[in-house]
Protein backbone atom coordinates (compact mmCIF):
# COMPACT_ATOMS: atom_id res chain seq x y z
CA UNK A 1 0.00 0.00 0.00
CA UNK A 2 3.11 2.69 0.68
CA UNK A 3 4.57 1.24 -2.63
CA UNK A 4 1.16 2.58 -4.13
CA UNK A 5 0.86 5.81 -2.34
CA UNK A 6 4.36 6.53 -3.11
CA UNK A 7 3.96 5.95 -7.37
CA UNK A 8 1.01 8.02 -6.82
CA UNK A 9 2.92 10.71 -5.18
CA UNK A 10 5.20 10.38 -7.59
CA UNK A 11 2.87 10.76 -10.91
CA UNK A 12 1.19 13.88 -9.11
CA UNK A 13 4.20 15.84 -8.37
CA UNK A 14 6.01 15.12 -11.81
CA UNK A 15 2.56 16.08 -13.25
CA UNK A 16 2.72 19.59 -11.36
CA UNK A 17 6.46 19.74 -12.17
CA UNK A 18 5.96 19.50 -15.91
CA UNK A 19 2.68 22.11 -16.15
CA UNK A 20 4.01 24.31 -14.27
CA UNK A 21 7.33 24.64 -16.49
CA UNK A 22 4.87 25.07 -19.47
CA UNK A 23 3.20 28.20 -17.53
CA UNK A 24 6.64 29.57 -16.99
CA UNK A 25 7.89 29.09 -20.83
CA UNK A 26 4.60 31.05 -21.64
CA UNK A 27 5.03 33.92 -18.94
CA UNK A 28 8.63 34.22 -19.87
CA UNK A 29 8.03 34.57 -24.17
CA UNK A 30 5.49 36.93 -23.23
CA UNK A 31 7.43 39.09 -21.01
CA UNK A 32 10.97 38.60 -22.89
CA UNK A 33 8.90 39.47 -26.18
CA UNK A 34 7.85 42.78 -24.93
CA UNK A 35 9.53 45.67 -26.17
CA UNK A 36 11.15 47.42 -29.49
CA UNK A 37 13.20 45.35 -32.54
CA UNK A 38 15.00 46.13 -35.04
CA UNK A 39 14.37 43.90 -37.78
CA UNK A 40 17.73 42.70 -39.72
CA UNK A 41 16.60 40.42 -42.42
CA UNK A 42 14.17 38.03 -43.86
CA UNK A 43 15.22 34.73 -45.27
CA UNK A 44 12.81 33.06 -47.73
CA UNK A 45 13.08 29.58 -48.68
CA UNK A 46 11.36 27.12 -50.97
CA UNK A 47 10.83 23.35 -50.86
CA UNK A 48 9.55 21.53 -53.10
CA UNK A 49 8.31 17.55 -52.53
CA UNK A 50 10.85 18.22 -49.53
CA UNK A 51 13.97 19.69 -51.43
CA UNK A 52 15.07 22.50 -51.16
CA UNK A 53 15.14 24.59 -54.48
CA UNK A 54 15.38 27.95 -53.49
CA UNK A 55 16.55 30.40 -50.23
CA UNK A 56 16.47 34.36 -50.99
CA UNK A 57 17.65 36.73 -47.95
CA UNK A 58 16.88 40.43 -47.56
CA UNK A 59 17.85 43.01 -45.61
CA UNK A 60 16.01 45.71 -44.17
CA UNK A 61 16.35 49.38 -44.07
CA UNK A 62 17.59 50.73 -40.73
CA UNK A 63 14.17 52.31 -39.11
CA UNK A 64 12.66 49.03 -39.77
CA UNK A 65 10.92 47.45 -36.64
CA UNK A 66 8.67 45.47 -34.71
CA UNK A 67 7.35 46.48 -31.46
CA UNK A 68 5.22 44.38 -29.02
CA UNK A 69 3.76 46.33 -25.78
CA UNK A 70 3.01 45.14 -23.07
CA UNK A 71 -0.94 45.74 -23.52
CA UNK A 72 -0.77 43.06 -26.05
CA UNK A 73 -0.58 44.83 -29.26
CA UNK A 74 2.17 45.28 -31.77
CA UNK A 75 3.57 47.46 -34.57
CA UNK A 76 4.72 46.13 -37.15
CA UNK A 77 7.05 48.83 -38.94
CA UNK A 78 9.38 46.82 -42.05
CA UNK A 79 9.07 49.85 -44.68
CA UNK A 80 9.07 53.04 -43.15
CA UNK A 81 5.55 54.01 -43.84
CA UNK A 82 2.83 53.78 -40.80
CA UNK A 83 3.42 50.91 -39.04
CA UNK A 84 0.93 47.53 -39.35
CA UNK A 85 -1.13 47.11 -35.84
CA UNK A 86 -2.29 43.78 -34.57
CA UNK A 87 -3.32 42.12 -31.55
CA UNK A 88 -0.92 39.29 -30.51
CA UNK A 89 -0.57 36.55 -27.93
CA UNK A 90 2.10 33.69 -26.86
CA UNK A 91 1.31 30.64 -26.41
CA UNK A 92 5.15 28.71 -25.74
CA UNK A 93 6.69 29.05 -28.85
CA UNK A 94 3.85 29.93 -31.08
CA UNK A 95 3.35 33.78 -31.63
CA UNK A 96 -0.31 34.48 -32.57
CA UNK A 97 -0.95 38.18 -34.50
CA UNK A 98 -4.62 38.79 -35.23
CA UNK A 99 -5.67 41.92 -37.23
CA UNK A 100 -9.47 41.82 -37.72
CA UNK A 101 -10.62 38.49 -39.36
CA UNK A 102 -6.82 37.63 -40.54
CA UNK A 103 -4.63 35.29 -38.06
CA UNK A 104 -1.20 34.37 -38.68
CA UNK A 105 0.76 32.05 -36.32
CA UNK A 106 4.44 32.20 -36.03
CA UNK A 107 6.83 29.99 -34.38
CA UNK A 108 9.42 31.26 -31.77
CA UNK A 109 12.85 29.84 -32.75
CA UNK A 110 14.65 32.06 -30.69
CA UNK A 111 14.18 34.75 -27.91
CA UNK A 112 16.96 35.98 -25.98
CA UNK A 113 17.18 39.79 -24.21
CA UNK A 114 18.82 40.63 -27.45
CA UNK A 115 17.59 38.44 -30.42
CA UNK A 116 14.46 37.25 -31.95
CA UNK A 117 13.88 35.28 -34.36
CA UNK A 118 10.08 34.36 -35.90
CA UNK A 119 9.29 32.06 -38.73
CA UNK A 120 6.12 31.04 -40.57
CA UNK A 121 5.32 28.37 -43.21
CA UNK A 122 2.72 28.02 -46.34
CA UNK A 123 2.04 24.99 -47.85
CA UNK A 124 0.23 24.02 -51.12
CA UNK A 125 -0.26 21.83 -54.06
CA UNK A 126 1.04 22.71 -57.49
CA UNK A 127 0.05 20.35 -59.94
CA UNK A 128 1.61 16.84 -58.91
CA UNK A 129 4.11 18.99 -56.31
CA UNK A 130 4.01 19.80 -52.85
CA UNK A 131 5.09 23.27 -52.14
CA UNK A 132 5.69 24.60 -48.65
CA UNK A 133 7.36 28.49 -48.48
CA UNK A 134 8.82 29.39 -45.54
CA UNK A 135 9.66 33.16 -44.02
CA UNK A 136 12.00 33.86 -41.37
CA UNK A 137 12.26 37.10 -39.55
CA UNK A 138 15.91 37.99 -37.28
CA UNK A 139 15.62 41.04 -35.16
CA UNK A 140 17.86 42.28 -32.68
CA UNK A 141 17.00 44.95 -30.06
């Protein structure tokens, strides 16, 4: 009977142990993501049936940026004109920005206090191929 009160022990506190690190992944993208960044570049790349065929890189203007606040909006700056303003939320390392009816989900490769890095995928058919396009997005603060 201790043998079984001890595995159940067990199972609840690794249970706790593993939600709760979830929670703090979540708090900690949301309040490491907060703040001003310079975007640097954009790399593009293009599979196709699973090979890569193509990979493009641009640069961006200085001025360029991307700017989450804290009251869970963000501006989204990459050509100098008024910025682009959505909603946005974390959920681990997906990045959610919502602008009216349009949602686009990004995942968080990297966040440090000094880099970011965002990337998003598209996927389709053309003709007999599978096409999948991906964008990545490095800023620095």
């Amino acid at each position: 009977m201790k043998k079984q009160n001890f595995l159940f022990l067990m199972f609840v506190a690794v249970t706790v142990a593993f939600s709760s690190c979830k929670k703090d992944d979540d708090e900690n993208n949301s309040a490491k993501i907060v703040g001003k960044w310079n975007l640097k570049k954009e790399v593009e790349k293009e599979y196709k049936n699973g090979q890569l065929i193509e990979t493009d890189e641009y640069s961006y203007e200085a001025g360029a940026y991307v700017e989450f606040k804290s009251n869970g909006t963000v501006d989204w700056n990459d050509d100098g004109s008024d910025p682009e303003i959505y909603s946005y939320r974390v959920d681990g390392n997906k990045l959610t920005l919502i602008e009216d009816d349009d949602t686009d989900v990004y995942t968080i490769e990297e966040l440090t206090s000094s880099k970011l890095v965002i990337s998003e995928s598209d996927e389709y058919t053309e003709g007999n191929d599978k096409i999948k396009e991906v964008y990545q997005y490095v800023m620095e603060k």
